[in-house]
PDB file of N, CA and C in Angstrom:
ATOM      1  N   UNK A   1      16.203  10.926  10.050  1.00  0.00           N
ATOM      2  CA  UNK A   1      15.608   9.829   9.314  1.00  0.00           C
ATOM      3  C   UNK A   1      14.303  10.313   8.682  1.00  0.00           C
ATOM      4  N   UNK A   2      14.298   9.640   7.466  1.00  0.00           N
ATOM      5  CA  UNK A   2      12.680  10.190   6.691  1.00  0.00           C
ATOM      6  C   UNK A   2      11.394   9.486   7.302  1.00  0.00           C
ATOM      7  N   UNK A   3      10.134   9.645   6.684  1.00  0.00           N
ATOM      8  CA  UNK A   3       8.953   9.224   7.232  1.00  0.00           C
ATOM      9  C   UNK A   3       9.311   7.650   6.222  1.00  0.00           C
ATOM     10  N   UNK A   4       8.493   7.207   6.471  1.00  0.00           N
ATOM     11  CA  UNK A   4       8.558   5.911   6.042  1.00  0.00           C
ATOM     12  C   UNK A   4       7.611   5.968   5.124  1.00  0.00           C
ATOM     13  N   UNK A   5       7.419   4.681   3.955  1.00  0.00           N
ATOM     14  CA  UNK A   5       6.547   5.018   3.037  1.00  0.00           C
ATOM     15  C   UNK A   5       6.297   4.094   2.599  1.00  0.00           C
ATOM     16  N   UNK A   6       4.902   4.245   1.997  1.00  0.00           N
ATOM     17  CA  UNK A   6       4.074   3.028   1.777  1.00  0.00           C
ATOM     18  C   UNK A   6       5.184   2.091   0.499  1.00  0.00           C
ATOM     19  N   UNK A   7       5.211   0.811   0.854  1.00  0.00           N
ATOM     20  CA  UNK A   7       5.455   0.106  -0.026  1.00  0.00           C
ATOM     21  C   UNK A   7       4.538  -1.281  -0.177  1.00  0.00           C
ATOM     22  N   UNK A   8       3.534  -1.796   0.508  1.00  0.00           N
ATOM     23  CA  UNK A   8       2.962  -2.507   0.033  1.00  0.00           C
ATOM     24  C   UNK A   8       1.438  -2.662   0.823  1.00  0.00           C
ATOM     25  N   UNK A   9       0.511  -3.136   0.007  1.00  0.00           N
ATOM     26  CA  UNK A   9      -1.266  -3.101   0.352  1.00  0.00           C
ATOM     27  C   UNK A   9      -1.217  -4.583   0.962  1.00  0.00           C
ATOM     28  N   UNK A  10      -2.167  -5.030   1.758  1.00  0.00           N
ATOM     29  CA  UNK A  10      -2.432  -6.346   1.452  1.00  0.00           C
ATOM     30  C   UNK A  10      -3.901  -6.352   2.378  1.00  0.00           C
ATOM     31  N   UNK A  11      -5.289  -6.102   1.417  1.00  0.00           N
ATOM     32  CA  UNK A  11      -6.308  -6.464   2.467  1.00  0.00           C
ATOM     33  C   UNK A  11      -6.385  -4.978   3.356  1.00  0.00           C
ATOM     34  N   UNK A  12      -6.519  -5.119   4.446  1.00  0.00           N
ATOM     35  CA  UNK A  12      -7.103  -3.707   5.098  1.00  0.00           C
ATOM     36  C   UNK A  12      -5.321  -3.504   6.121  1.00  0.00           C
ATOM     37  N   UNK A  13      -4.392  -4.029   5.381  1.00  0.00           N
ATOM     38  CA  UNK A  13      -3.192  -3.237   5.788  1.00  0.00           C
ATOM     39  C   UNK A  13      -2.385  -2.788   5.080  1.00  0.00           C
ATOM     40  N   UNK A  14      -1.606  -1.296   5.752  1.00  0.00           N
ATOM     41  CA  UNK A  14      -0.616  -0.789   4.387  1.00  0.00           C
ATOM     42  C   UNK A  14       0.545  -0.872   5.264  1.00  0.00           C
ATOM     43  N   UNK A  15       1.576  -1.312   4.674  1.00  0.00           N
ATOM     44  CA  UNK A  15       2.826  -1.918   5.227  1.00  0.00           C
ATOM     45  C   UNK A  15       3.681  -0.434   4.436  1.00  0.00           C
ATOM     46  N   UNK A  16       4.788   0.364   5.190  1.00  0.00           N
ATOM     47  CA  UNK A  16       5.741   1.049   5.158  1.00  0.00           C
ATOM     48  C   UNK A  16       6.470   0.991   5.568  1.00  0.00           C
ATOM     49  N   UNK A  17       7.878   0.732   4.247  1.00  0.00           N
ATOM     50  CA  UNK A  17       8.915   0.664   4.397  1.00  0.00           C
ATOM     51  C   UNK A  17      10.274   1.947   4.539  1.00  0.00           C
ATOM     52  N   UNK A  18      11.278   1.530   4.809  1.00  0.00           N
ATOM     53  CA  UNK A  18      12.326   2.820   5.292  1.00  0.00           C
ATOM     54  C   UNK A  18      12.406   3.353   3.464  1.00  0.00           C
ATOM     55  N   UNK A  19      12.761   2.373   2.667  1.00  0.00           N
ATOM     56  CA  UNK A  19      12.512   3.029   1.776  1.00  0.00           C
ATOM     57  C   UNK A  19      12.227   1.933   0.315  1.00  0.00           C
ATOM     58  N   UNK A  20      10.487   2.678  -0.354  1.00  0.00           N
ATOM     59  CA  UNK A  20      10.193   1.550  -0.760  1.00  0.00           C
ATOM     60  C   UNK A  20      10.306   0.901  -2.139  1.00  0.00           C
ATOM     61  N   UNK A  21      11.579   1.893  -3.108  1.00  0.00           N
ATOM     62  CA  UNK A  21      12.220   1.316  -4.153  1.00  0.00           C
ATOM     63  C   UNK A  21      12.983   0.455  -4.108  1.00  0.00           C
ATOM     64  N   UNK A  22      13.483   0.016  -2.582  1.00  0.00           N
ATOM     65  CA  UNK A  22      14.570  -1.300  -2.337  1.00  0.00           C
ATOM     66  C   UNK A  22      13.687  -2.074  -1.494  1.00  0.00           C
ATOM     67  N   UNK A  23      12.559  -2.142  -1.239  1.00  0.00           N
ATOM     68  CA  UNK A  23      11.633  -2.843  -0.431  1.00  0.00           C
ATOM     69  C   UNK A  23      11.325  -4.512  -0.643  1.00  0.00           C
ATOM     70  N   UNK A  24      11.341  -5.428  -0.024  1.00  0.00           N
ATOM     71  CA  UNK A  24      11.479  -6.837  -0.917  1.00  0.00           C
ATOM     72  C   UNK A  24      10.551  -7.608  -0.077  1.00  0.00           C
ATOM     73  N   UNK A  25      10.299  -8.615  -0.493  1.00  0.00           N
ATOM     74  CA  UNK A  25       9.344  -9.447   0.072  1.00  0.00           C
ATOM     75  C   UNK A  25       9.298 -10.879  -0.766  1.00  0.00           C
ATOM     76  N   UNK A  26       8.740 -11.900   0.063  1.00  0.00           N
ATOM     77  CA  UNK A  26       9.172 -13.177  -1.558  1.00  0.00           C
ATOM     78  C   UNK A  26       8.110 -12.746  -2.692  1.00  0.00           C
ATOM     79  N   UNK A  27       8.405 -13.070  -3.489  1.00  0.00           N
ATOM     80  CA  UNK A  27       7.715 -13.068  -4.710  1.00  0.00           C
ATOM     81  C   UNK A  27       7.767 -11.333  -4.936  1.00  0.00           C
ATOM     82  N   UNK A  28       8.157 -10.201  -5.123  1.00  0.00           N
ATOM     83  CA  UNK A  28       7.979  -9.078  -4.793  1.00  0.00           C
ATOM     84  C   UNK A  28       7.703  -9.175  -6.433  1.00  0.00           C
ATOM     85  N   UNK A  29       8.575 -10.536  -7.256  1.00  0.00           N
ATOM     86  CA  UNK A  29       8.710  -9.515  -8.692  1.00  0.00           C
ATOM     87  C   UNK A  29       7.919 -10.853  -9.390  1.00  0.00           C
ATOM     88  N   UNK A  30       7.293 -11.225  -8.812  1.00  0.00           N
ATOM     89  CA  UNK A  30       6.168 -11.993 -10.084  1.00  0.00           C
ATOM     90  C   UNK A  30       4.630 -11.285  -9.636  1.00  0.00           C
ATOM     91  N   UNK A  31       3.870 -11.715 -11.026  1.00  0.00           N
ATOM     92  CA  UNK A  31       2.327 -11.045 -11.266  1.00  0.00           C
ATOM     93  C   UNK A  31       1.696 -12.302 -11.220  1.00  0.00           C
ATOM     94  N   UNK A  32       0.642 -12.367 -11.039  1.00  0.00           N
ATOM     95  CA  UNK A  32      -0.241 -11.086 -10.495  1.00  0.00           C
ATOM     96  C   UNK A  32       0.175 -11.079  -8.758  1.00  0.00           C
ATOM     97  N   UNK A  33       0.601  -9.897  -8.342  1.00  0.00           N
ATOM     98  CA  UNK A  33       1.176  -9.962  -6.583  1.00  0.00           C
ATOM     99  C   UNK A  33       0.243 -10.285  -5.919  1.00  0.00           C
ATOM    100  N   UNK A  34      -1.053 -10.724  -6.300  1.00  0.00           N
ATOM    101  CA  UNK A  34      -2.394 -11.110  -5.472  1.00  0.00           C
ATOM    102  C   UNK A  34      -2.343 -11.979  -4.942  1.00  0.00           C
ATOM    103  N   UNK A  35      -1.558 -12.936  -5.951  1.00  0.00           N
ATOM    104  CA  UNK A  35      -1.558 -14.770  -5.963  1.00  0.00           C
ATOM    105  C   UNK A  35      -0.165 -15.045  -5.553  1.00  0.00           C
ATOM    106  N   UNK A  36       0.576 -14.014  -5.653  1.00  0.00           N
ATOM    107  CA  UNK A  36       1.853 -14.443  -5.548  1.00  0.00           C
ATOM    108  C   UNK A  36       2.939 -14.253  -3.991  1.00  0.00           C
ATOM    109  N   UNK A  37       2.799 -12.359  -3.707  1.00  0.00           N
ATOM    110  CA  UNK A  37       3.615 -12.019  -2.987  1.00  0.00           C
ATOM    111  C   UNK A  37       2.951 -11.819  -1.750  1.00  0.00           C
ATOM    112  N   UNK A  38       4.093 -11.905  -0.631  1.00  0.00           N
ATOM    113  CA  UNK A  38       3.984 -12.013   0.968  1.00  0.00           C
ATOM    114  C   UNK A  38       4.078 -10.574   1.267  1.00  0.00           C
ATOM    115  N   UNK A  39       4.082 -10.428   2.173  1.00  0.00           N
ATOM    116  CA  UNK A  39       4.475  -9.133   3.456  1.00  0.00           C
ATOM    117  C   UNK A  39       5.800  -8.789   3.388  1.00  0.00           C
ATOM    118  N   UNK A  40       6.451  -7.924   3.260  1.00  0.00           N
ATOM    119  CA  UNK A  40       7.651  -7.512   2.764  1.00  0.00           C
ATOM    120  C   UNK A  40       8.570  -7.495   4.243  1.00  0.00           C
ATOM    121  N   UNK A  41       9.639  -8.424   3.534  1.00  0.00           N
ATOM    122  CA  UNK A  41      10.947  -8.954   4.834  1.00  0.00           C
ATOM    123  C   UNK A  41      11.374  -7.855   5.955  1.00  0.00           C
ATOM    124  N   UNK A  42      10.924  -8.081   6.880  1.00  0.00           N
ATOM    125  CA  UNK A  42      11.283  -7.407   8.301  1.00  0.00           C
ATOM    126  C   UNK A  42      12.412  -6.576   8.154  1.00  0.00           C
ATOM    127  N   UNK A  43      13.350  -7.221   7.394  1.00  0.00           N
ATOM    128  CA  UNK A  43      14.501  -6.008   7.443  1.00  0.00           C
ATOM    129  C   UNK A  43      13.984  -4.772   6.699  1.00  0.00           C
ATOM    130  N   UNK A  44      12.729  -4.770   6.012  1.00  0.00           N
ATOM    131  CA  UNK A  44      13.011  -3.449   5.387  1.00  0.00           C
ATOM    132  C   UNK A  44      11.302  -2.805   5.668  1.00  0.00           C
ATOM    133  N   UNK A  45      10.765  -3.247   6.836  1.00  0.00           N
ATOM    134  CA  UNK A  45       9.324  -2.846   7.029  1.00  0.00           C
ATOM    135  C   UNK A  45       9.958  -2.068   8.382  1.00  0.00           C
ATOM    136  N   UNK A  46       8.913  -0.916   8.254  1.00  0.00           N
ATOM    137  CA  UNK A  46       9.162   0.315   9.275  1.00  0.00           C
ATOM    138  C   UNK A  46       7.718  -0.117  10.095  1.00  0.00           C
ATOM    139  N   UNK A  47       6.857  -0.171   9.585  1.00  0.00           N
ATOM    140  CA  UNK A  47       5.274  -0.154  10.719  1.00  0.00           C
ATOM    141  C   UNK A  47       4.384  -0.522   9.578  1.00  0.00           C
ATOM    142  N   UNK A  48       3.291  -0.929  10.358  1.00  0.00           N
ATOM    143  CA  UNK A  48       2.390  -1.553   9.132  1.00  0.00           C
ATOM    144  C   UNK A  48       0.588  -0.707   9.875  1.00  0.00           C
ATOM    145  N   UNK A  49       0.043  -0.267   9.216  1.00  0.00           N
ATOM    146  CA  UNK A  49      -1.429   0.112   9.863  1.00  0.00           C
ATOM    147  C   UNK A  49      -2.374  -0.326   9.183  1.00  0.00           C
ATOM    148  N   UNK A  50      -3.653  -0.283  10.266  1.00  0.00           N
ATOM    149  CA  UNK A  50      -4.721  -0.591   9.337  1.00  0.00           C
ATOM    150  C   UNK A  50      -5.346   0.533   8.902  1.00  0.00           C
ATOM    151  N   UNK A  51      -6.448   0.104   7.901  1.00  0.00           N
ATOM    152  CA  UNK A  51      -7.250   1.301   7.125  1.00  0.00           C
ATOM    153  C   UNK A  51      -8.253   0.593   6.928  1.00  0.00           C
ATOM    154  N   UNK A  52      -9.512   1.591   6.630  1.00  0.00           N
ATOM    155  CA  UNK A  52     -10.900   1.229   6.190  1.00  0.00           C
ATOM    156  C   UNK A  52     -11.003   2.559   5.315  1.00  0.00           C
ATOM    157  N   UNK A  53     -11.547   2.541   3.744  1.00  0.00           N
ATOM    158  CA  UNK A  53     -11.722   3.652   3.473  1.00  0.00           C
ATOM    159  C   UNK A  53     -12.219   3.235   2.150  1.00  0.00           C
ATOM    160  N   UNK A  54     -13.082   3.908   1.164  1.00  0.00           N
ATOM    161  CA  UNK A  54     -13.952   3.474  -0.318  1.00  0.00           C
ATOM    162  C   UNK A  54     -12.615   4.136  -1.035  1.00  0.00           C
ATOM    163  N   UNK A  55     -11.621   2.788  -0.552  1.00  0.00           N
ATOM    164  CA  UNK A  55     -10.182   2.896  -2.106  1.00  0.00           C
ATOM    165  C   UNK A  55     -10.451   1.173  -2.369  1.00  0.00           C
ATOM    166  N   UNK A  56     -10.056   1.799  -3.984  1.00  0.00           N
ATOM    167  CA  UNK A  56      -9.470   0.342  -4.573  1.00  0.00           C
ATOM    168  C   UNK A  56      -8.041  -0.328  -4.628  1.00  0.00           C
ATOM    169  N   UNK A  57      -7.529  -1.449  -4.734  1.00  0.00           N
ATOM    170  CA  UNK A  57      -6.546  -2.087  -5.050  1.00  0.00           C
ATOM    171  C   UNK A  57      -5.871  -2.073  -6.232  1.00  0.00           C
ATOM    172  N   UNK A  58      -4.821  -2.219  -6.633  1.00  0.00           N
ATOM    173  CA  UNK A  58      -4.649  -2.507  -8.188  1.00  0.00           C
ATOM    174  C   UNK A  58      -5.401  -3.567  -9.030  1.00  0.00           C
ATOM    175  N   UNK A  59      -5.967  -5.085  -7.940  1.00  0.00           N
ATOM    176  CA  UNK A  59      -6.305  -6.167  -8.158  1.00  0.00           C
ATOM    177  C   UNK A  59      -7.851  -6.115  -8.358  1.00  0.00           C
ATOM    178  N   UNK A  60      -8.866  -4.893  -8.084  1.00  0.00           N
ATOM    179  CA  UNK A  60     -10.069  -5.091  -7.585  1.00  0.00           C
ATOM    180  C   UNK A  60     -10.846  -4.971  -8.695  1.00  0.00           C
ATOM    181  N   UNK A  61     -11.698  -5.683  -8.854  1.00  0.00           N
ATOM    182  CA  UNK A  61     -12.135  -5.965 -10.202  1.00  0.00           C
ATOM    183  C   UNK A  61     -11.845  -7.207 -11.290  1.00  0.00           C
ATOM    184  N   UNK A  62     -10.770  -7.540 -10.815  1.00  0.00           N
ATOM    185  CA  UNK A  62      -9.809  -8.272 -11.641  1.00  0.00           C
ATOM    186  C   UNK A  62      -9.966  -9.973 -10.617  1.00  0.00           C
ATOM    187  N   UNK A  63      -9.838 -10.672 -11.558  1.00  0.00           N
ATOM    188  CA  UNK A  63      -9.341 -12.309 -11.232  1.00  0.00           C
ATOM    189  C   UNK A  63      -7.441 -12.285 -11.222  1.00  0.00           C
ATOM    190  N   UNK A  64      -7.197 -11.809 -11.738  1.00  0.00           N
ATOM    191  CA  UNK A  64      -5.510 -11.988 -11.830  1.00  0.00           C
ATOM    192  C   UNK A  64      -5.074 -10.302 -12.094  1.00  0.00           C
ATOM    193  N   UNK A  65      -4.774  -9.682 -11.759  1.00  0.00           N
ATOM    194  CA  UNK A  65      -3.901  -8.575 -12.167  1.00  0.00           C
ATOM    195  C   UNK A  65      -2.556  -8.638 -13.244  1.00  0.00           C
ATOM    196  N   UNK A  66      -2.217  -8.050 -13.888  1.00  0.00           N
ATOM    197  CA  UNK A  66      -0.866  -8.226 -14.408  1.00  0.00           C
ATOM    198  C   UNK A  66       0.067  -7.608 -14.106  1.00  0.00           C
ATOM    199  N   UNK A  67       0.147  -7.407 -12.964  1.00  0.00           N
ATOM    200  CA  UNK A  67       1.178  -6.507 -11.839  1.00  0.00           C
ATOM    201  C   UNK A  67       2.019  -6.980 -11.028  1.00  0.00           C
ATOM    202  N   UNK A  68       3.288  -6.928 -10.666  1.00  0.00           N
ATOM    203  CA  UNK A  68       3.610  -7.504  -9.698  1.00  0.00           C
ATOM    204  C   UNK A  68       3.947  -6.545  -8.544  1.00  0.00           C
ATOM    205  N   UNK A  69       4.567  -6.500  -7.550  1.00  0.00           N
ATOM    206  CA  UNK A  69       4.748  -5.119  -6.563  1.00  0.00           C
ATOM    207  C   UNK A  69       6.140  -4.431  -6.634  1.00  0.00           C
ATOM    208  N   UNK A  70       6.697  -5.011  -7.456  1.00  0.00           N
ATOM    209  CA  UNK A  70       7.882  -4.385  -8.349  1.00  0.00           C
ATOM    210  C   UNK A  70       7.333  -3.448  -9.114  1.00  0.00           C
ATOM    211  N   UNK A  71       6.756  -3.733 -10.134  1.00  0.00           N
ATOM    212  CA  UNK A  71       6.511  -2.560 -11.020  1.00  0.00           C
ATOM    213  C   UNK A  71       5.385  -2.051 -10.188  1.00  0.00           C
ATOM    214  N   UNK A  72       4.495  -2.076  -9.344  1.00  0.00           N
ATOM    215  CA  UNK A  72       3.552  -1.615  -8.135  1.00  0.00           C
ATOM    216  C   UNK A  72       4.367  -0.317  -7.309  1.00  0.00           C
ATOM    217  N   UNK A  73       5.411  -0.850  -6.984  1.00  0.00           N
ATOM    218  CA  UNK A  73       6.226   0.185  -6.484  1.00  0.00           C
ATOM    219  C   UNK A  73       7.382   1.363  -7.089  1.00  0.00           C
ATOM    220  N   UNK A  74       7.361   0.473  -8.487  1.00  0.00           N
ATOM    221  CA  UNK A  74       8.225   1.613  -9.647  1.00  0.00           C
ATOM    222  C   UNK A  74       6.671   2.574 -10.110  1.00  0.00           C
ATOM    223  N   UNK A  75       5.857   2.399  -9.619  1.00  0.00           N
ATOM    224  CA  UNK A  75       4.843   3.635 -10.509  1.00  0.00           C
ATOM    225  C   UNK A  75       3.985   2.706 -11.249  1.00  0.00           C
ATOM    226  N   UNK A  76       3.479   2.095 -11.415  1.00  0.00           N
ATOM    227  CA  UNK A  76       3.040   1.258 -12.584  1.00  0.00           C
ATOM    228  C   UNK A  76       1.460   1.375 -12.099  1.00  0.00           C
ATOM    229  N   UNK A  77       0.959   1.391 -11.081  1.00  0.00           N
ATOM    230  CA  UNK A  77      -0.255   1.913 -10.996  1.00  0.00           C
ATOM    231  C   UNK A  77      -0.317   2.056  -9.289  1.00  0.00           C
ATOM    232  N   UNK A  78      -1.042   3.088  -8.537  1.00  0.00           N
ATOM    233  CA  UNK A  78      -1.286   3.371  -7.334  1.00  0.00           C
ATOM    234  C   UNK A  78      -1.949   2.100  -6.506  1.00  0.00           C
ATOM    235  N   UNK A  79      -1.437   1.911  -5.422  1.00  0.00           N
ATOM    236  CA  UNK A  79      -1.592   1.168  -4.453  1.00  0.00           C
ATOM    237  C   UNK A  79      -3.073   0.920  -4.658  1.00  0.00           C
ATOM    238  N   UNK A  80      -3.584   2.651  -4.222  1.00  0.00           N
ATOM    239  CA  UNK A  80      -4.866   2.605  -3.903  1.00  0.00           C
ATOM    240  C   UNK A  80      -5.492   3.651  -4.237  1.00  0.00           C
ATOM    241  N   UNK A  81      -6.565   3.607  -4.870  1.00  0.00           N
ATOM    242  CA  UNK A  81      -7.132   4.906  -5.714  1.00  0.00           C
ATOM    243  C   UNK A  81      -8.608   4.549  -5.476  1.00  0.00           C
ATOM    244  N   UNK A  82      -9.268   5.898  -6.018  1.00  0.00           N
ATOM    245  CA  UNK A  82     -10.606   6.222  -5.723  1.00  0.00           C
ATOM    246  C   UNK A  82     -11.412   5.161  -6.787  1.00  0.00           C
ATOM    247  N   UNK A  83     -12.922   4.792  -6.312  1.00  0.00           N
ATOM    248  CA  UNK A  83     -13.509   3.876  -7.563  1.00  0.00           C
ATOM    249  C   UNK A  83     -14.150   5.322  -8.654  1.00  0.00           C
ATOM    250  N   UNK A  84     -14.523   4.473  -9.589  1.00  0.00           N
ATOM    251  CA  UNK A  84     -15.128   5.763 -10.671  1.00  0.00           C
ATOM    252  C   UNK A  84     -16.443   6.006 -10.122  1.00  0.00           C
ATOM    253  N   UNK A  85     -16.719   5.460  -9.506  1.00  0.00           N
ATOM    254  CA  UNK A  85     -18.390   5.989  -8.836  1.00  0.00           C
ATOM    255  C   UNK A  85     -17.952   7.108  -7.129  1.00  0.00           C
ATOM    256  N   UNK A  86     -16.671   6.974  -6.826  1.00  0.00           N
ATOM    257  CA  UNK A  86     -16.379   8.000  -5.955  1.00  0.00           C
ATOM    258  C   UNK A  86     -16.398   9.706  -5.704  1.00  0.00           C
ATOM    259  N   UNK A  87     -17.073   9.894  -4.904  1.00  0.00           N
ATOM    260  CA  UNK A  87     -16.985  11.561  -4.672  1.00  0.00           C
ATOM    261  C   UNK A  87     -16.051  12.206  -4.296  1.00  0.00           C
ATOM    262  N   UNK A  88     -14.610  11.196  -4.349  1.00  0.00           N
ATOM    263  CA  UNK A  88     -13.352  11.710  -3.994  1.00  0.00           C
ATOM    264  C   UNK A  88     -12.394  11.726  -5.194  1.00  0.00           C
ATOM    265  N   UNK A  89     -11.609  12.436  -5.062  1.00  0.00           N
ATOM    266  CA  UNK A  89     -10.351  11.562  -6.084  1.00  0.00           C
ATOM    267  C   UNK A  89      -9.025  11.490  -5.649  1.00  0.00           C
ATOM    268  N   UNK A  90      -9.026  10.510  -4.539  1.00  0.00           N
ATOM    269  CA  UNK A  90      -7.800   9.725  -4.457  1.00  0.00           C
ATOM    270  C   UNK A  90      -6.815   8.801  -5.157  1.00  0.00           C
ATOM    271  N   UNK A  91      -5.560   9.104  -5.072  1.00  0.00           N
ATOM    272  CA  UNK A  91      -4.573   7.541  -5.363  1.00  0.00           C
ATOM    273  C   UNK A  91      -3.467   8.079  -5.048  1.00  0.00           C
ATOM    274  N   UNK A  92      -3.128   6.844  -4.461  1.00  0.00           N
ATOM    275  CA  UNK A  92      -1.527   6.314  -3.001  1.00  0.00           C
ATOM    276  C   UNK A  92      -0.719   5.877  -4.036  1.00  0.00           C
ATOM    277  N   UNK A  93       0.763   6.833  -4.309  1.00  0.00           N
ATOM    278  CA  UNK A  93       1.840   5.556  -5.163  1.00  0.00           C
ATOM    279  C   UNK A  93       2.393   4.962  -4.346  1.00  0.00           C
ATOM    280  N   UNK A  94       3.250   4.196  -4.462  1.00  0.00           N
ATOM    281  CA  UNK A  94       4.299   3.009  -3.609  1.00  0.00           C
ATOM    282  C   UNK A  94       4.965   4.513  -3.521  1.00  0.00           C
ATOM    283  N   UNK A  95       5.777   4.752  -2.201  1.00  0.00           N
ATOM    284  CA  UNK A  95       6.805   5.850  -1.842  1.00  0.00           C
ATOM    285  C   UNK A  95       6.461   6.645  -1.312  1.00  0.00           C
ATOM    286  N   UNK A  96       5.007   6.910  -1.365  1.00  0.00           N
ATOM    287  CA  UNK A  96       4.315   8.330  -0.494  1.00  0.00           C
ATOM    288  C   UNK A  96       4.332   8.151   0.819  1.00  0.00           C
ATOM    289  N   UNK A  97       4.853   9.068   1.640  1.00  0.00           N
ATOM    290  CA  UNK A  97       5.320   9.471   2.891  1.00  0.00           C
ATOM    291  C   UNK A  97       3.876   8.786   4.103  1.00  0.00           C
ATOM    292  N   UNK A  98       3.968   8.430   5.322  1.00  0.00           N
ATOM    293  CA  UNK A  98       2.990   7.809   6.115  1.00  0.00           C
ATOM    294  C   UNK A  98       1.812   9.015   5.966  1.00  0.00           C
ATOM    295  N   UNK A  99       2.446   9.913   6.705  1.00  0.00           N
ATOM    296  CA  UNK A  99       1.434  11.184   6.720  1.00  0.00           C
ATOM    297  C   UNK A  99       0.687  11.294   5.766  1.00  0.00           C
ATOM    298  N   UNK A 100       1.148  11.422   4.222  1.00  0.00           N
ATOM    299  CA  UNK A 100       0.811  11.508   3.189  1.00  0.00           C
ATOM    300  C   UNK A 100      -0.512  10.806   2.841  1.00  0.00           C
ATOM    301  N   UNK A 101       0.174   9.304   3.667  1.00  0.00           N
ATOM    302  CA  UNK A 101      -1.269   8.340   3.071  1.00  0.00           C
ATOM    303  C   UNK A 101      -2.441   8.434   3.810  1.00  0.00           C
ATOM    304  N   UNK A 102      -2.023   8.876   5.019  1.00  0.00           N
ATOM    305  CA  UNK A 102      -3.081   9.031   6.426  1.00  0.00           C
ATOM    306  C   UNK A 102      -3.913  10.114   5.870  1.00  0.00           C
ATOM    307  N   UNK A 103      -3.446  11.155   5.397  1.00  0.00           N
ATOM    308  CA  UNK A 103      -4.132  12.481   4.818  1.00  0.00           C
ATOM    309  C   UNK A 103      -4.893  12.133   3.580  1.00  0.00           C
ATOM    310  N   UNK A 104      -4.465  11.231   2.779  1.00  0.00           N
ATOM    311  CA  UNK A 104      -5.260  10.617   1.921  1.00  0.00           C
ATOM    312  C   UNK A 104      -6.132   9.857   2.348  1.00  0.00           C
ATOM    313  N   UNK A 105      -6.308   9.113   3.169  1.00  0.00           N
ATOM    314  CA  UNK A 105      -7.142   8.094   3.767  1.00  0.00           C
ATOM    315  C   UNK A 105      -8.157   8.588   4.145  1.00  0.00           C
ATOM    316  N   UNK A 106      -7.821   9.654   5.035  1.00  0.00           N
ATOM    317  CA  UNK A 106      -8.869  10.670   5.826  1.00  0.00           C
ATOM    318  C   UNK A 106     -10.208  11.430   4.645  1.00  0.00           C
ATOM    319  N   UNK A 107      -9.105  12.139   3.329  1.00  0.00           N
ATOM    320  CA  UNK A 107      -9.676  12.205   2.300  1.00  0.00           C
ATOM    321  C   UNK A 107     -11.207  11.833   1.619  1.00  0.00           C
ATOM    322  N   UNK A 108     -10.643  10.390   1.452  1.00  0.00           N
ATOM    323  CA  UNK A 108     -11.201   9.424   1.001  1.00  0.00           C
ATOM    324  C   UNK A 108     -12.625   8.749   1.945  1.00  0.00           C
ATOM    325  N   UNK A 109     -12.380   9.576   3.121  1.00  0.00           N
ATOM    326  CA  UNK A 109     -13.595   9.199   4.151  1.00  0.00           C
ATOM    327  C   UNK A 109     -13.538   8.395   5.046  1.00  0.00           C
ATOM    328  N   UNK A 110     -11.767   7.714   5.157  1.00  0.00           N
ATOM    329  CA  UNK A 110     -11.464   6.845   5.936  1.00  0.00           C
ATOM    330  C   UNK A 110     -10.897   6.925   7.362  1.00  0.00           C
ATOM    331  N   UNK A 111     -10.190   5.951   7.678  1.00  0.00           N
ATOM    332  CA  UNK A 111      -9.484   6.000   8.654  1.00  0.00           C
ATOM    333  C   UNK A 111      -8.360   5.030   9.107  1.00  0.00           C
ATOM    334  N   UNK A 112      -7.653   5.100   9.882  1.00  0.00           N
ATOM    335  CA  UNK A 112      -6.309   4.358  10.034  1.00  0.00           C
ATOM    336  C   UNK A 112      -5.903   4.361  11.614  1.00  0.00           C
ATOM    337  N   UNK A 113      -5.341   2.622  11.881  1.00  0.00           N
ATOM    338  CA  UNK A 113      -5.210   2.688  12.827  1.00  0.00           C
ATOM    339  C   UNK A 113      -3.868   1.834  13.303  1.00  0.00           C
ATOM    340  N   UNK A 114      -3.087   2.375  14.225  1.00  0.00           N
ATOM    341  CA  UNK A 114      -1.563   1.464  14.245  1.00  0.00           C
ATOM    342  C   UNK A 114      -1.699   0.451  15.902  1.00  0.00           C
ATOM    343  N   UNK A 115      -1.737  -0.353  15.158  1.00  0.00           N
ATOM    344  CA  UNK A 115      -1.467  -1.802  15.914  1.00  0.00           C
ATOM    345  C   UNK A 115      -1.391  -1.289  17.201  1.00  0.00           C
ATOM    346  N   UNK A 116      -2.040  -1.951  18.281  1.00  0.00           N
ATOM    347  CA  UNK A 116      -1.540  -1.475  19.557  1.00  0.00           C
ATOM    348  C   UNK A 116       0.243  -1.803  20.277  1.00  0.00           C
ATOM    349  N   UNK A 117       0.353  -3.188  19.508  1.00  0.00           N
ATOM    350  CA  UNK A 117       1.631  -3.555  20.049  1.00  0.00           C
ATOM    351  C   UNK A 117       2.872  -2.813  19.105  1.00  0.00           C
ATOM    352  N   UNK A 118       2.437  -1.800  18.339  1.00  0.00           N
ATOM    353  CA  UNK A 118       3.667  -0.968  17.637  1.00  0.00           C
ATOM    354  C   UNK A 118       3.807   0.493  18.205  1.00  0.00           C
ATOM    355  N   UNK A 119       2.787   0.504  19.009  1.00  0.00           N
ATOM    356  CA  UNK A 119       2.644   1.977  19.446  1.00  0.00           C
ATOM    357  C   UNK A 119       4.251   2.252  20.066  1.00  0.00           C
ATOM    358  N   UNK A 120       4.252   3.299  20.776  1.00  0.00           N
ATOM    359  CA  UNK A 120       5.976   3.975  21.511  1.00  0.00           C
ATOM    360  C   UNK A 120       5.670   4.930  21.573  1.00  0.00           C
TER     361      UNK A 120
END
């Protein structure tokens, strides 16, 4: 089985799915996903962690985005990327592997942490 991969932000959690071009959630395909979409349906969420780290959202800055987490997760802009005043240069697409994002996170000056009740 593969690593699991980020398919959706929400706030200081990144939710990864088994795989996150078929990843769904309600509202997955209306904009702005700020106002719109939930936590993506149990059948297709692998683990969800937290993070603290100087990344942005697609939404940050913005009153409404014109994004939804459909095109969020086809490529349409990174989860989470560095601000322009950053000494890093990070950005997370929808699909990048857990490790991947953890190594980015770390990057970025952050850190990440998995739920105690998901541990095993």
């Amino acid at each position: 089985m593969s690593e699991p991969e980020l398919c959706y932000v929400w706030g200081d959690w990144l939710y990864f799915c088994h795989d996150a071009r078929t990843a769904w959630g309600d509202d997955f395909d209306d904009a702005p996903y700020e106002h719109n979409a939930g936590e993506p349906y149990t059948e297709f969420e692998a683990c969800r962690i937290a993070y603290d780290a100087d990344l942005e959202q697609p939404a940050s800055g913005m009153t409404h985005s014109p994004w939804s987490v459909e095109e969020i997760n086809r490529g349409a802009v990174p989860w989470l990327r560095s601000s322009k005043w950053a000494a890093h240069d990070v950005m997370i697409f929808a699909g990048e592997a857990l490790s991947s994002v953890i190594e980015k996170v770390e990057k970025a000056g952050g850190r990440v942490w998995l739920p105690v009740g998901d541990a095993e």
